[in-house]
C-alpha atoms as a PDB file:
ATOM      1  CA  UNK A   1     126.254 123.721  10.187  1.00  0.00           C
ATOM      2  CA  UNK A   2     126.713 123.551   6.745  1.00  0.00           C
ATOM      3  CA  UNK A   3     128.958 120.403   5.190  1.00  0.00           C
ATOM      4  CA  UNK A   4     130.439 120.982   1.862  1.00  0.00           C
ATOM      5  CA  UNK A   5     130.631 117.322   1.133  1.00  0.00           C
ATOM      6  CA  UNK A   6     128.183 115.381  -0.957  1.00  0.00           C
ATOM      7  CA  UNK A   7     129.935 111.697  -0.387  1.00  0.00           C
ATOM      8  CA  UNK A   8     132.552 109.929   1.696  1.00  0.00           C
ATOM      9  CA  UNK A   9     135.121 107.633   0.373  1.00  0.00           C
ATOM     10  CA  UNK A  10     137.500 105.757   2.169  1.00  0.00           C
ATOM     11  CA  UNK A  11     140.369 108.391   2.722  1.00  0.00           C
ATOM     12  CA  UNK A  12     137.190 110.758   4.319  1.00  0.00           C
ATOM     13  CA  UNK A  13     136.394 107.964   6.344  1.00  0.00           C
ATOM     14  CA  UNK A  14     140.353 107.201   8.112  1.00  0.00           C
ATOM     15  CA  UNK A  15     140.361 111.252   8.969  1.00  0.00           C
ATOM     16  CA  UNK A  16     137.349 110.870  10.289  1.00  0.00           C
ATOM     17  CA  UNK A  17     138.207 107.715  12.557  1.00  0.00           C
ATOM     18  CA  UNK A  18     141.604 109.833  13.209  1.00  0.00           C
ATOM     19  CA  UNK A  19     139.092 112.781  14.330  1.00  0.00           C
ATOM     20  CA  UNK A  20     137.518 110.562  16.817  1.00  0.00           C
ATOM     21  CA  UNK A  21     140.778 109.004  18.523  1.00  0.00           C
ATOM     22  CA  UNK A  22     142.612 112.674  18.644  1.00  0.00           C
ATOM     23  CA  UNK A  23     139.076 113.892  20.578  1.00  0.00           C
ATOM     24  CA  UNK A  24     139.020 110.778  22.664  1.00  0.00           C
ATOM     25  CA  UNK A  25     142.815 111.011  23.697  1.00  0.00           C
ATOM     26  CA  UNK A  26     142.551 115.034  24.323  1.00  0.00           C
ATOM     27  CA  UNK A  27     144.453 116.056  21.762  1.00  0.00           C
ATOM     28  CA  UNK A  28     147.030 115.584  18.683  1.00  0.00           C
ATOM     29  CA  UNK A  29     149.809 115.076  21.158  1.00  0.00           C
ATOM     30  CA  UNK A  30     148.606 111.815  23.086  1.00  0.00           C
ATOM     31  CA  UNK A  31     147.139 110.500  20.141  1.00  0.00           C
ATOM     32  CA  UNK A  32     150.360 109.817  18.058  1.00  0.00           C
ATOM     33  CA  UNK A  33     150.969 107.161  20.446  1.00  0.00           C
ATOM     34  CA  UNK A  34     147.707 105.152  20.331  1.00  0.00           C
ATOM     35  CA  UNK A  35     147.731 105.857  16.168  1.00  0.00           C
ATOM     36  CA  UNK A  36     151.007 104.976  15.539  1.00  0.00           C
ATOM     37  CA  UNK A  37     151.329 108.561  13.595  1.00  0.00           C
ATOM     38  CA  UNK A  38     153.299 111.592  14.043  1.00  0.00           C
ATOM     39  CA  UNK A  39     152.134 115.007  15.065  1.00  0.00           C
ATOM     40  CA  UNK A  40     152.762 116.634  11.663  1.00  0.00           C
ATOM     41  CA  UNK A  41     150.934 113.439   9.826  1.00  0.00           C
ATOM     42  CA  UNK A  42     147.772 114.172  12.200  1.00  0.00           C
ATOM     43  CA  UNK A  43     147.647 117.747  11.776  1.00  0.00           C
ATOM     44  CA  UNK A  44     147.724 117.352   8.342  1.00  0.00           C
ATOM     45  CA  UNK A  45     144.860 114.623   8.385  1.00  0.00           C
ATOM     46  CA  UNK A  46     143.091 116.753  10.264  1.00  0.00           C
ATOM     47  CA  UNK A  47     143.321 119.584   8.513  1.00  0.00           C
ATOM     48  CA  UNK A  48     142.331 118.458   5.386  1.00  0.00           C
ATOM     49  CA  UNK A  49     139.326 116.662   6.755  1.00  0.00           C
ATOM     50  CA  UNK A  50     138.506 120.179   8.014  1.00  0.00           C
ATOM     51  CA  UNK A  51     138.960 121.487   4.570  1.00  0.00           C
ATOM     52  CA  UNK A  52     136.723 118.372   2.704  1.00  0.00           C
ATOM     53  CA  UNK A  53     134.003 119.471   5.457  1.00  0.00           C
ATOM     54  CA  UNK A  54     134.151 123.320   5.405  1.00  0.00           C
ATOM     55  CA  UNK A  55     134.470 123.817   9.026  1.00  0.00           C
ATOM     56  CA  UNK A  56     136.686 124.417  11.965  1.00  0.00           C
ATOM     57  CA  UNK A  57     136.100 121.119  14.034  1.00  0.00           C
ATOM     58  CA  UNK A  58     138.703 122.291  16.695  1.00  0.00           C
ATOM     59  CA  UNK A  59     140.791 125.304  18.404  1.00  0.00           C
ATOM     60  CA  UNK A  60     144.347 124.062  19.344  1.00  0.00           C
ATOM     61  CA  UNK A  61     147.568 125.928  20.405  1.00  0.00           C
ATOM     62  CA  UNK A  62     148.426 127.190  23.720  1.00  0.00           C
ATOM     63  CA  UNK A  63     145.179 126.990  25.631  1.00  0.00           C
ATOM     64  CA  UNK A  64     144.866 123.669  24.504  1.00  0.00           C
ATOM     65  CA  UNK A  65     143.011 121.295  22.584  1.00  0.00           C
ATOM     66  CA  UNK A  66     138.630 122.363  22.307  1.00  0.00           C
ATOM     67  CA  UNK A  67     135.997 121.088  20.345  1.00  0.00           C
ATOM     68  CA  UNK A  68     133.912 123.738  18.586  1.00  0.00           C
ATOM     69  CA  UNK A  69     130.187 123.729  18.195  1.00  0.00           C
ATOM     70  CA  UNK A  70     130.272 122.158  14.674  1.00  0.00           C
ATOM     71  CA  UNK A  71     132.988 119.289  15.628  1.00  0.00           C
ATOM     72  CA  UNK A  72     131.052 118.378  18.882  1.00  0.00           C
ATOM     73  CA  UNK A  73     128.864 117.347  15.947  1.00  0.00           C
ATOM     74  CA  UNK A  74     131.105 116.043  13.631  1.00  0.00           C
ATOM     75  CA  UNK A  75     132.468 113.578  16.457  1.00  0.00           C
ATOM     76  CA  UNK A  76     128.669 112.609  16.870  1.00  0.00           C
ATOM     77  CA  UNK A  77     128.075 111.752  13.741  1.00  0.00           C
ATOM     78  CA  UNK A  78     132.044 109.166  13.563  1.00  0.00           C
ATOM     79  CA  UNK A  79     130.350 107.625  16.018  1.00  0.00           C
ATOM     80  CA  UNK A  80     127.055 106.981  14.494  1.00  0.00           C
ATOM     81  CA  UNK A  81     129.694 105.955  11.622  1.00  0.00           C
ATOM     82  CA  UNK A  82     131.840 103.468  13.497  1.00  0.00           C
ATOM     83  CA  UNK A  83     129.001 102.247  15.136  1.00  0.00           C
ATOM     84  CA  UNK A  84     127.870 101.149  11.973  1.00  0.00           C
ATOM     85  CA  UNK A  85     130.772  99.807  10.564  1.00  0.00           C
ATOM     86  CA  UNK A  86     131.213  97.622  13.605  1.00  0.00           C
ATOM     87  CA  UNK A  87     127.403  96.069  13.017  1.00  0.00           C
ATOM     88  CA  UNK A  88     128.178  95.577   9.324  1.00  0.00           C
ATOM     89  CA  UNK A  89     131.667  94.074   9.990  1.00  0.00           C
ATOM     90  CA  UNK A  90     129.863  91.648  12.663  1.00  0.00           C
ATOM     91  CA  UNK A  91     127.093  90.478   9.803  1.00  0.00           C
ATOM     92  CA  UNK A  92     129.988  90.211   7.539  1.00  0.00           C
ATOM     93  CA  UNK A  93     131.682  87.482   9.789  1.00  0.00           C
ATOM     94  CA  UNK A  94     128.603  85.750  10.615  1.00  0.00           C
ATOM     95  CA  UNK A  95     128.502  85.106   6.293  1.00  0.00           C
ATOM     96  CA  UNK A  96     132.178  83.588   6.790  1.00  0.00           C
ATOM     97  CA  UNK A  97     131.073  79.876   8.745  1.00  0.00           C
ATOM     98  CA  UNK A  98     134.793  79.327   9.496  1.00  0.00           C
ATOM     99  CA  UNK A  99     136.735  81.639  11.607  1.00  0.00           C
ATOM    100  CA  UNK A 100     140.440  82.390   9.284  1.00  0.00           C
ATOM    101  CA  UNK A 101     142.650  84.428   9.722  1.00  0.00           C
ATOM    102  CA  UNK A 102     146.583  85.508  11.753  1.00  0.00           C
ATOM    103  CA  UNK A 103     146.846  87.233  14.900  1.00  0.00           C
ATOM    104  CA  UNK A 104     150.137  88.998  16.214  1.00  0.00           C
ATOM    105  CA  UNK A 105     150.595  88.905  19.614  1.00  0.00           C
ATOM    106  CA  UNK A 106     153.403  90.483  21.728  1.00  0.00           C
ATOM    107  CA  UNK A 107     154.384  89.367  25.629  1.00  0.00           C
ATOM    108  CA  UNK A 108     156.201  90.724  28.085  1.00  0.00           C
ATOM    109  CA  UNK A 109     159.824  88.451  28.831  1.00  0.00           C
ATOM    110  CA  UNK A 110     160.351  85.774  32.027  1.00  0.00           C
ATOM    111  CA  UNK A 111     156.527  85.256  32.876  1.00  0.00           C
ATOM    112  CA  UNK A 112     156.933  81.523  31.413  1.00  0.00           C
ATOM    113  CA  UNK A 113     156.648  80.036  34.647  1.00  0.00           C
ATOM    114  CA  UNK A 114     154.272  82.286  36.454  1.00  0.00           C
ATOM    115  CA  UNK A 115     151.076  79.989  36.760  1.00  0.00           C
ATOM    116  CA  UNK A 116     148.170  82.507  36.622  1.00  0.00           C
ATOM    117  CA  UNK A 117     149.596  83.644  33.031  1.00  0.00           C
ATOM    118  CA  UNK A 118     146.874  82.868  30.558  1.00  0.00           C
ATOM    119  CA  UNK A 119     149.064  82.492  27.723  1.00  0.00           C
ATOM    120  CA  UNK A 120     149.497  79.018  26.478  1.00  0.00           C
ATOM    121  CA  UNK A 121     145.914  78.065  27.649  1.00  0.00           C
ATOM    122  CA  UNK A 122     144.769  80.598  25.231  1.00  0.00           C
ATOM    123  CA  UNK A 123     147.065  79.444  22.524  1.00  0.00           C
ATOM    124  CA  UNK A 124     145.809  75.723  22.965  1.00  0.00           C
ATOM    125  CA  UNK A 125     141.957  77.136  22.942  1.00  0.00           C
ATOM    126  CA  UNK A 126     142.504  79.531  20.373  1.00  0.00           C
ATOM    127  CA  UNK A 127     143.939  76.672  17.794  1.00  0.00           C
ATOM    128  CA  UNK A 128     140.612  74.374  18.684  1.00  0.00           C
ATOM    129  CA  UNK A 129     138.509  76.792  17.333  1.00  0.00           C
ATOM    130  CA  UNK A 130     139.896  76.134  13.302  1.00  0.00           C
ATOM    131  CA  UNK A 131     142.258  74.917  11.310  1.00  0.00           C
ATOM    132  CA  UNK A 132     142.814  77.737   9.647  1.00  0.00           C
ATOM    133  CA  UNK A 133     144.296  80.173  12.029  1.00  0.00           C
ATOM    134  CA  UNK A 134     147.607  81.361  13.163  1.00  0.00           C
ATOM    135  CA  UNK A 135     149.433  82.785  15.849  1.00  0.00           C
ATOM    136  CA  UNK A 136     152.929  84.442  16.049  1.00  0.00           C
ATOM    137  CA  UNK A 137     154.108  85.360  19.548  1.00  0.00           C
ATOM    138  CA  UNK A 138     156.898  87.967  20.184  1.00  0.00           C
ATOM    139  CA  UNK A 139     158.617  87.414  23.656  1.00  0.00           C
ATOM    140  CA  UNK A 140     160.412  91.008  24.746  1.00  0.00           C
ATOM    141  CA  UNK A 141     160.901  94.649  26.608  1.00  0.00           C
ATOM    142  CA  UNK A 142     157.792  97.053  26.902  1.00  0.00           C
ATOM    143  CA  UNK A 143     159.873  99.383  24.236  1.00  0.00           C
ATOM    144  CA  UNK A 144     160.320  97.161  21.730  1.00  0.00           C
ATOM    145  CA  UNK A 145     156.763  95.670  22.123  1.00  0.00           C
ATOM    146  CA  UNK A 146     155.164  98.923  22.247  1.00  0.00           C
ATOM    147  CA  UNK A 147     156.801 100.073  19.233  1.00  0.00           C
ATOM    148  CA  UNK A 148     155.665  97.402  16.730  1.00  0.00           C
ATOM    149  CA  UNK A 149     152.044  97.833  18.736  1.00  0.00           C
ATOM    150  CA  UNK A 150     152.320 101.520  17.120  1.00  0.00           C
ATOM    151  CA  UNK A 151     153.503 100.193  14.210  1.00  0.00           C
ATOM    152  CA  UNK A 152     150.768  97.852  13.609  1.00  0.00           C
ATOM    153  CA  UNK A 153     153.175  95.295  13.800  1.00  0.00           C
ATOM    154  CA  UNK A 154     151.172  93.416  16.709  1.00  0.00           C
ATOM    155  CA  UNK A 155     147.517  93.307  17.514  1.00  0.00           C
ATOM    156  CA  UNK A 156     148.301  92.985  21.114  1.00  0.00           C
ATOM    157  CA  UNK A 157     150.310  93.397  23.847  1.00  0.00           C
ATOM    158  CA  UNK A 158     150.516  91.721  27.333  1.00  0.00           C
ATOM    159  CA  UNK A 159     152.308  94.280  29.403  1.00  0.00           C
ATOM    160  CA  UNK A 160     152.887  96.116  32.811  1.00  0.00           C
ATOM    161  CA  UNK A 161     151.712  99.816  32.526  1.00  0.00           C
ATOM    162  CA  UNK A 162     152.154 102.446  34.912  1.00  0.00           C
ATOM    163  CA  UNK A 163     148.850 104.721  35.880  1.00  0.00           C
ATOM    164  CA  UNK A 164     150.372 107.316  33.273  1.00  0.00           C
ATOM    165  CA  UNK A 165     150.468 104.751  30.680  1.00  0.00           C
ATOM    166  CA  UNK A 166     147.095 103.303  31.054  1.00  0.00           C
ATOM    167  CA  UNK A 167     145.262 105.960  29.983  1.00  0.00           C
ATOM    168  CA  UNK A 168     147.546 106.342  26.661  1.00  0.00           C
ATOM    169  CA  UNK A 169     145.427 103.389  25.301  1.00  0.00           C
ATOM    170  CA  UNK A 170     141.922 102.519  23.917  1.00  0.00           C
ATOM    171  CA  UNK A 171     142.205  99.359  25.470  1.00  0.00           C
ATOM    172  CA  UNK A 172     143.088  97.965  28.738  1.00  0.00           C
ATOM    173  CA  UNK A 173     142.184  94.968  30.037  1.00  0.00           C
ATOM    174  CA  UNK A 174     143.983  93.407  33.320  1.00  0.00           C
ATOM    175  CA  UNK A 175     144.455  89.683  33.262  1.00  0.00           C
ATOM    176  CA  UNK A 176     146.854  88.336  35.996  1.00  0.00           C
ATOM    177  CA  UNK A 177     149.282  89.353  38.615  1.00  0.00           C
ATOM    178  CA  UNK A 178     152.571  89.007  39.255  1.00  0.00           C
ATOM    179  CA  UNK A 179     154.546  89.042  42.743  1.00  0.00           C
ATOM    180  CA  UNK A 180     158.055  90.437  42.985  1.00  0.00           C
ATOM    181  CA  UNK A 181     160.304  90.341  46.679  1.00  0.00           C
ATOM    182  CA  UNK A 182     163.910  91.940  46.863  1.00  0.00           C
ATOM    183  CA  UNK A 183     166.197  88.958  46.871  1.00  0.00           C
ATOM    184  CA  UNK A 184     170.136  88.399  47.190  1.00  0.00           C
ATOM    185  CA  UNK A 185     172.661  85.372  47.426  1.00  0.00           C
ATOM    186  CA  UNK A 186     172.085  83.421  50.605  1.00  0.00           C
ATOM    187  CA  UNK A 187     176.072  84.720  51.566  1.00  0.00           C
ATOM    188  CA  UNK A 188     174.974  88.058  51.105  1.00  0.00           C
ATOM    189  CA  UNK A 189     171.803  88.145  52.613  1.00  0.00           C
ATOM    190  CA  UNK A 190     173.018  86.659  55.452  1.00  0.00           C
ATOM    191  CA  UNK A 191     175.514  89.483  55.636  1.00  0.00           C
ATOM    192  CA  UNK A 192     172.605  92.271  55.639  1.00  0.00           C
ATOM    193  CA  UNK A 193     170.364  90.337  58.173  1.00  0.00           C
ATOM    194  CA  UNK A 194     173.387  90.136  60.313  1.00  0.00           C
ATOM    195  CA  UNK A 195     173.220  94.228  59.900  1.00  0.00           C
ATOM    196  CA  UNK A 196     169.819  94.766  60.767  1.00  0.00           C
ATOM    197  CA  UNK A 197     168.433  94.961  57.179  1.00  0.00           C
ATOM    198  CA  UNK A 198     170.686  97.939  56.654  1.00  0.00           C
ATOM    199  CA  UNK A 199     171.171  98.819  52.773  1.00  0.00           C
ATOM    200  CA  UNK A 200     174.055 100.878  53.521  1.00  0.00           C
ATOM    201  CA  UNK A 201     176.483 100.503  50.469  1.00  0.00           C
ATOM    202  CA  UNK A 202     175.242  97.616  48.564  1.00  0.00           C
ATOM    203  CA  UNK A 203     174.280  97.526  44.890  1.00  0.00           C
ATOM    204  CA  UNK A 204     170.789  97.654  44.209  1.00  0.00           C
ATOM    205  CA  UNK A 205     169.570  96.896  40.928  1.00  0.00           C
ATOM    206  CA  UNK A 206     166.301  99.081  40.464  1.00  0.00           C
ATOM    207  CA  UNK A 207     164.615 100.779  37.623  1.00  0.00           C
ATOM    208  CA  UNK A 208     161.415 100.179  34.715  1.00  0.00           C
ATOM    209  CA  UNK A 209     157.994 100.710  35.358  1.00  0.00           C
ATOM    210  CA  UNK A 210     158.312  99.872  39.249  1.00  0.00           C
ATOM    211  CA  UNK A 211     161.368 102.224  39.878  1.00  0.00           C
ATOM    212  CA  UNK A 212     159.598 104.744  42.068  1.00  0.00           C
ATOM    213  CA  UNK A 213     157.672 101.753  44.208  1.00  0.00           C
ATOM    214  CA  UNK A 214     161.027 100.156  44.484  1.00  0.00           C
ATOM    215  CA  UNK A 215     162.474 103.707  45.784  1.00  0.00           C
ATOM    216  CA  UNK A 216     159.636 103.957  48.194  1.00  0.00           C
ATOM    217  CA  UNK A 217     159.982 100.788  49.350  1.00  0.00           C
ATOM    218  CA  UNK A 218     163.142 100.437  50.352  1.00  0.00           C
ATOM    219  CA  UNK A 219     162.953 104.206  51.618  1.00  0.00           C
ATOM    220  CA  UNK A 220     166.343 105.219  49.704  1.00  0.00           C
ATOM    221  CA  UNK A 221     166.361 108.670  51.338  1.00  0.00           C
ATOM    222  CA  UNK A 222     167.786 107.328  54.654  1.00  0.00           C
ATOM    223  CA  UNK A 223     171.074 106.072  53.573  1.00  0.00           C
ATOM    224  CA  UNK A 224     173.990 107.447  52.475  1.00  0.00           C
ATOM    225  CA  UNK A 225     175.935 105.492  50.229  1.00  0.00           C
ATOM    226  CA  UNK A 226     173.619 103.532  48.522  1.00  0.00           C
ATOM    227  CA  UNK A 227     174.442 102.669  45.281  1.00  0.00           C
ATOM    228  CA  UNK A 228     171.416 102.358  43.060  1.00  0.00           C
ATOM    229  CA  UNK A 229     171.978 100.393  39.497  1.00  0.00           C
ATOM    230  CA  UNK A 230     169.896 102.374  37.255  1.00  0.00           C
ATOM    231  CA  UNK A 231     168.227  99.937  34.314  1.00  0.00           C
ATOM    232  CA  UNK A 232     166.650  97.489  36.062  1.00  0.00           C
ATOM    233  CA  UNK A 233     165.739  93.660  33.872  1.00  0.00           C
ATOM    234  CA  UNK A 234     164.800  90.562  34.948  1.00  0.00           C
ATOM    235  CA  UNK A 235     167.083  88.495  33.490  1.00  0.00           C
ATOM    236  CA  UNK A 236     170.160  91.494  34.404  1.00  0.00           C
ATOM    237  CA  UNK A 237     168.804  91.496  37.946  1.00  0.00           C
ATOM    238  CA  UNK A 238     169.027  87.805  38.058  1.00  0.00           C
ATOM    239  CA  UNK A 239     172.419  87.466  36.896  1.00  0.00           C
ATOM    240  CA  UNK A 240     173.822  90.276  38.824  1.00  0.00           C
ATOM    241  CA  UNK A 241     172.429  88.793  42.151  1.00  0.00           C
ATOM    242  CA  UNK A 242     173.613  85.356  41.631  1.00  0.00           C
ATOM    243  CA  UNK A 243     177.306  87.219  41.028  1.00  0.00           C
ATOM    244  CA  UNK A 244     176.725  88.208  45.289  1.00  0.00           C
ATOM    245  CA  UNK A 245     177.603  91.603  44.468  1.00  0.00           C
ATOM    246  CA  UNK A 246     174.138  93.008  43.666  1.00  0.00           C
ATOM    247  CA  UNK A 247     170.711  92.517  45.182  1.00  0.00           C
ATOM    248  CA  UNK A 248     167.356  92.696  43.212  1.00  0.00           C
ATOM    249  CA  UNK A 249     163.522  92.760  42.997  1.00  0.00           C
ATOM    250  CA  UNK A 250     162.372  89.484  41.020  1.00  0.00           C
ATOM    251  CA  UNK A 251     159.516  87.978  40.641  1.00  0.00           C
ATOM    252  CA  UNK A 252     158.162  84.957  42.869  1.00  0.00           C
ATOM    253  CA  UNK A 253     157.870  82.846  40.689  1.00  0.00           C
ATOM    254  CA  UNK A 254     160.936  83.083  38.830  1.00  0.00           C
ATOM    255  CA  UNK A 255     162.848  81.955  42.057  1.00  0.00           C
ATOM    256  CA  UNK A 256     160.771  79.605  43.507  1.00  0.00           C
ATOM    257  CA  UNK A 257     160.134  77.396  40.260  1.00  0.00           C
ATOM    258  CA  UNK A 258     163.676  77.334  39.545  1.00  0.00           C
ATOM    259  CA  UNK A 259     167.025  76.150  41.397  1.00  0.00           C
ATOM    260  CA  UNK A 260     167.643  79.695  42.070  1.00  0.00           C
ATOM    261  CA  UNK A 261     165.617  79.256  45.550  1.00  0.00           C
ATOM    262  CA  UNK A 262     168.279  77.523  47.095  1.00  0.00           C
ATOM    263  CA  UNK A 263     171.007  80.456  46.141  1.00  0.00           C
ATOM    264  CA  UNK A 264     168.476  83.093  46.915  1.00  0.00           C
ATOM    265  CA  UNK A 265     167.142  84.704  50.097  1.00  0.00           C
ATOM    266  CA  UNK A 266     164.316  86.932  49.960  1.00  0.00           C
ATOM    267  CA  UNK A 267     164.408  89.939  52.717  1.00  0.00           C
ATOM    268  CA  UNK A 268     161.968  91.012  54.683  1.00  0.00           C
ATOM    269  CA  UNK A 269     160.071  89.425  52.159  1.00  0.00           C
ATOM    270  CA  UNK A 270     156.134  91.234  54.081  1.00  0.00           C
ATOM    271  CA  UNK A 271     157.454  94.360  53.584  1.00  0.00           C
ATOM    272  CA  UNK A 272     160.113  94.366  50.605  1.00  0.00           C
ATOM    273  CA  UNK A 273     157.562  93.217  47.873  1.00  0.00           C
ATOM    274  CA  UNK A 274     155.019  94.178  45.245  1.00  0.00           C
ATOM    275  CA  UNK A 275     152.796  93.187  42.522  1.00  0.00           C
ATOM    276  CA  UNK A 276     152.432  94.093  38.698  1.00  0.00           C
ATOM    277  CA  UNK A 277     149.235  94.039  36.981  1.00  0.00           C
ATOM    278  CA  UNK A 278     149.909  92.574  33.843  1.00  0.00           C
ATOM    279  CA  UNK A 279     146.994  93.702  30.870  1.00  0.00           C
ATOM    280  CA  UNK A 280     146.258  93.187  27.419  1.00  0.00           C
ATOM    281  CA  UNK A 281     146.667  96.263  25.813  1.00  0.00           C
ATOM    282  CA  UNK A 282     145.181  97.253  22.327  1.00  0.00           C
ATOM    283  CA  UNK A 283     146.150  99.777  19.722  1.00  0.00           C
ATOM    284  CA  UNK A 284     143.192 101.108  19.053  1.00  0.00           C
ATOM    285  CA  UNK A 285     139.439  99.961  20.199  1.00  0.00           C
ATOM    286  CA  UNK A 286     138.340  96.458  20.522  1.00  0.00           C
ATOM    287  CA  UNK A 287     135.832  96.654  17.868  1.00  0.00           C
ATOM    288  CA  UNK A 288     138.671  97.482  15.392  1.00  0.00           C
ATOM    289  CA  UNK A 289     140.280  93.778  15.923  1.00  0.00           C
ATOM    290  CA  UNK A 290     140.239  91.128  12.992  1.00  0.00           C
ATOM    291  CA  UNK A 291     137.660  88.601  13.729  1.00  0.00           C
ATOM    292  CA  UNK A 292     141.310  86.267  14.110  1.00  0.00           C
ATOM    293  CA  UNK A 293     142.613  88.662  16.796  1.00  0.00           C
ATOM    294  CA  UNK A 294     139.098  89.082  18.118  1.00  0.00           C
ATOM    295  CA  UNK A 295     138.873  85.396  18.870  1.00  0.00           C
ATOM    296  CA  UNK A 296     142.179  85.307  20.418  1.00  0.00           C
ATOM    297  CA  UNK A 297     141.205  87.717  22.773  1.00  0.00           C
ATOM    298  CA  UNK A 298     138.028  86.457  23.810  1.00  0.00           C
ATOM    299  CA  UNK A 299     140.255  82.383  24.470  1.00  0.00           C
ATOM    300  CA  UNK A 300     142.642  85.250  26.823  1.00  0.00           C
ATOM    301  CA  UNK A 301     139.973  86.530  28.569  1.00  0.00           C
ATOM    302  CA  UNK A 302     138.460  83.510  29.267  1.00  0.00           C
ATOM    303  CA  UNK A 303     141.872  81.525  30.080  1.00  0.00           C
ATOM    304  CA  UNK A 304     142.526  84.577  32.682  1.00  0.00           C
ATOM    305  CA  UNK A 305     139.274  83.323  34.330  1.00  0.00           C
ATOM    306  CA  UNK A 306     140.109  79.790  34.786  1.00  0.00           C
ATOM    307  CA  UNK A 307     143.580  80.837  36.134  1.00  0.00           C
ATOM    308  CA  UNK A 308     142.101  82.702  38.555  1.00  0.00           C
END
């Protein structure tokens, strides 16, 4: 293999860092996600990284995305490359005694009062370690964090994936749980026990990343007239189920810590429930964190521990 390059800058070095998440993530396609770039920007990058080299690093079109001989070895040598960068960034911060430095981190809504969430213990640790560090927290919906996590607008997420969705990432790293049981108003719920548990024509409020365990659940096939809510929220689910006219998986928590526990009624509460794995999810590998963000993590991870 012959490279028609005699030095690397820094624009040689992003295409080839792009190279190496496109191979990791199986292609152009799932990698706009993780880089926060479009397919046209990437196949550009790429191409012109193929052009500073003088080789074909890849086939790509309809039988999908392969590695030739000579980009099996260009991928090699990225991660010789990053591996090196990472040691040299690591020096680098031990030279700096005092940790500085902002981290962005993004949550998902209503897990305030769920105990085992790591959060604020973190915070409090994570302000110990130095005066000169900052935090801002964005409370929201997966879409909305998962955009400015593409963006670069965050440095981390705390989340709910689906099995599809974990393997979009670099970087997923489960930290607590959270239990959620199909509740209505006391009225109402003693209206369905009354009926055997029978869902026949009442309002369900389902949807998000749990939609299809929620449908399995509650084995939708067998009636006919339910009436399924599509766009299932928290805070819509709540309000819609203290109206009596809707009922609603919530979490535990949410219920049980509030006054909401004496208008609510879970049902069948053994065999009506589930649990979310909530993770920290990362953009791109954890060695590509600021040493802020770095430290952050590390005060999550070990927070997650304790709560456990």
């Amino acid at each position: 293999m012959s490279i028609n390059i005699e030095k690397l800058d820094k624009r040689d070095l992003r295409r080839l860092e792009l190279f190496s998440e496109i191979v990791e993530q199986g292609g152009i396609s799932n990698a706009t996600l993780t880089t926060g770039l479009s397919q046209p920007v990437l196949s550009k990058e790429l191409i012109t990284l193929e052009k500073s080299l003088g080789v074909v690093l890849c086939n790509r079109g309809r039988s999908g995305f392969v590695l030739t001989d000579e980009g099996c070895k260009v991928y090699n040598y990225a991660n010789e490359i990053n591996s090196l960068l990472s040691d040299y960034a690591a020096k680098l911060k031990g030279v700096q005694s005092k940790l500085i430095g902002h981290v962005r981190v993004g949550c998902l809504d209503n897990t305030v009062s769920l105990s085992s969430n790591p959060l604020s213990k973190a915070i409090e640790a994570y302000y110990k370690l130095s005066d000169d560090v900052e935090l801002t927290l964005e409370i929201g919906d997966f879409t909305v964090l998962n955009e400015k996590l593409a963006k670069n607008q965050l440095d981390m997420m705390i989340v709910v994936l689906n099995d599809h969705q974990t393997y979009s990432y670099p970087h997923v790293e489960p930290i607590f749980t959270e239990e959620s049981c199909l509740y209505a108003r006391k009225d109402l719920a003693e209206t369905i026990r009354n009926n055997n548990y029978s869902l026949e024509s009442q309002r369900i409020n389902v949807g998000g990343y749990a939609a299809d365990t929620m449908y399995s659940l509650l084995d939708v096939s067998q009636y006919q007239n339910l009436k399924l809510i599509d766009g299932w929220h928290v805070e819509s689910g709540l309000m819609l189920t203290l109206a009596g006219t809707h009922i609603s998986f919530l979490p535990t928590h949410l219920i049980e810590n509030h006054d909401y526990r004496d208008q609510f009624t879970a049902l069948k509460p053994k065999q009506w429930h589930f649990s979310s794995q909530f993770s920290i999810v990362l953009r791109n590998h954890l060695r590509g964190l600021s040493p802020a963000a770095s430290a952050f993590y590390d005060c999550l991870i070990a927070a997650a521990k304790e709560s456990t």
